[in-house]
Protein backbone atom coordinates (compact mmCIF):
# COMPACT_ATOMS: atom_id res chain seq x y z
CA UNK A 1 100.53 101.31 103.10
CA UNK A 2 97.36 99.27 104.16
CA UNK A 3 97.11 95.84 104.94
CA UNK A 4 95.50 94.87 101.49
CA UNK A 5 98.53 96.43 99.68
CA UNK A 6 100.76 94.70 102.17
CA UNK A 7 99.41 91.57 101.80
CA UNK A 8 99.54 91.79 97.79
CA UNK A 9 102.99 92.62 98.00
CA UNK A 10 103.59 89.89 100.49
CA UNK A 11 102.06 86.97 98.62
CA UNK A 12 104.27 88.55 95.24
CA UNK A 13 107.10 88.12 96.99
CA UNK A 14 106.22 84.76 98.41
CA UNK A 15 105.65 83.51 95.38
CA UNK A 16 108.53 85.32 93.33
CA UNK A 17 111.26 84.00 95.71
CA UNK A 18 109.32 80.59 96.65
CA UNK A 19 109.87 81.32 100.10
CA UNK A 20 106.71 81.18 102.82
CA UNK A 21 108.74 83.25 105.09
CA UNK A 22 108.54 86.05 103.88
CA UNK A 23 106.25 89.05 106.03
CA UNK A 24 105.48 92.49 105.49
CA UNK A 25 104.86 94.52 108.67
CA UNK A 26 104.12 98.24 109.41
CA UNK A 27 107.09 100.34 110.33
CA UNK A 28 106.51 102.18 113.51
CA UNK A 29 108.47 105.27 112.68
CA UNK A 30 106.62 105.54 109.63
CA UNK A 31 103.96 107.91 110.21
CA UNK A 32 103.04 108.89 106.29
CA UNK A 33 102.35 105.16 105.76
CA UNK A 34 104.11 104.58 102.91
CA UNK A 35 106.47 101.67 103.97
CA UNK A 36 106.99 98.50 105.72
CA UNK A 37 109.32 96.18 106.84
CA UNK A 38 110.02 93.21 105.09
CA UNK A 39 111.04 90.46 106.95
CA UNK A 40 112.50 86.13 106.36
CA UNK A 41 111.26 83.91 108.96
CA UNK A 42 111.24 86.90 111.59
CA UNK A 43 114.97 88.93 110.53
CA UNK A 44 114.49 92.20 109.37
CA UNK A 45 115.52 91.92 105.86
CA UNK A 46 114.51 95.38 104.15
CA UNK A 47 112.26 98.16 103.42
CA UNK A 48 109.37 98.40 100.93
CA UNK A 49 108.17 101.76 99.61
CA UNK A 50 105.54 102.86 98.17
CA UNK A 51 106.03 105.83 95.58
CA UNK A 52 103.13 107.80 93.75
CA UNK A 53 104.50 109.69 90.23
CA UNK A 54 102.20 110.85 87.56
CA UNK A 55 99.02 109.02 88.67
CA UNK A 56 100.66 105.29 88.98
CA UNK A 57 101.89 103.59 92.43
CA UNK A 58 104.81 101.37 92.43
CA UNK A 59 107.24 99.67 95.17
CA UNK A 60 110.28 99.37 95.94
CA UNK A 61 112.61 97.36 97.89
CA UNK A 62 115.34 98.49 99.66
CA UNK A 63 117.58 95.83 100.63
CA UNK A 64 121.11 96.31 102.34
CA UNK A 65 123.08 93.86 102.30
CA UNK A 66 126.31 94.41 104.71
CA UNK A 67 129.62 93.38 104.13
CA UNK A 68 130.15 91.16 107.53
CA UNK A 69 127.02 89.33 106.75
CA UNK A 70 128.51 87.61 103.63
CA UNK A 71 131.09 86.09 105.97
């Protein structure tokens, strides 16, 4: 995704979760585009696609959340 689309979906988020640490940054493996990395005050915290069907774009967010972390 761009920066402008990165930057929407980062000040949604932001402002959805009330948290200014929040950051959306390409994903180096991604060479298509259609993803970054969302990370909380520099922690990689999950993946946002982007997904095209039927003329409309919308995102999602992938977020695992692993077992030994809730400890």
């Amino acid at each position: 995704m761009n920066s402008q689309e990165a930057l929407k979906i980062q000040t949604f988020l932001r402002g959805k979760l009330g948290n200014t640490g929040i950051a959306l940054r390409p994903r180096a493996d991604d060479i298509s585009e259609d993803s970054a990395e969302v990370t909380l005050d520099g922690e990689f915290l999950g993946v946002i696609f982007k997904d095209r069907e039927d003329g409309e774009v919308c995102y999602h967010l992938q977020w695992t959340i692993i077992e030994e972390d809730l400890d």
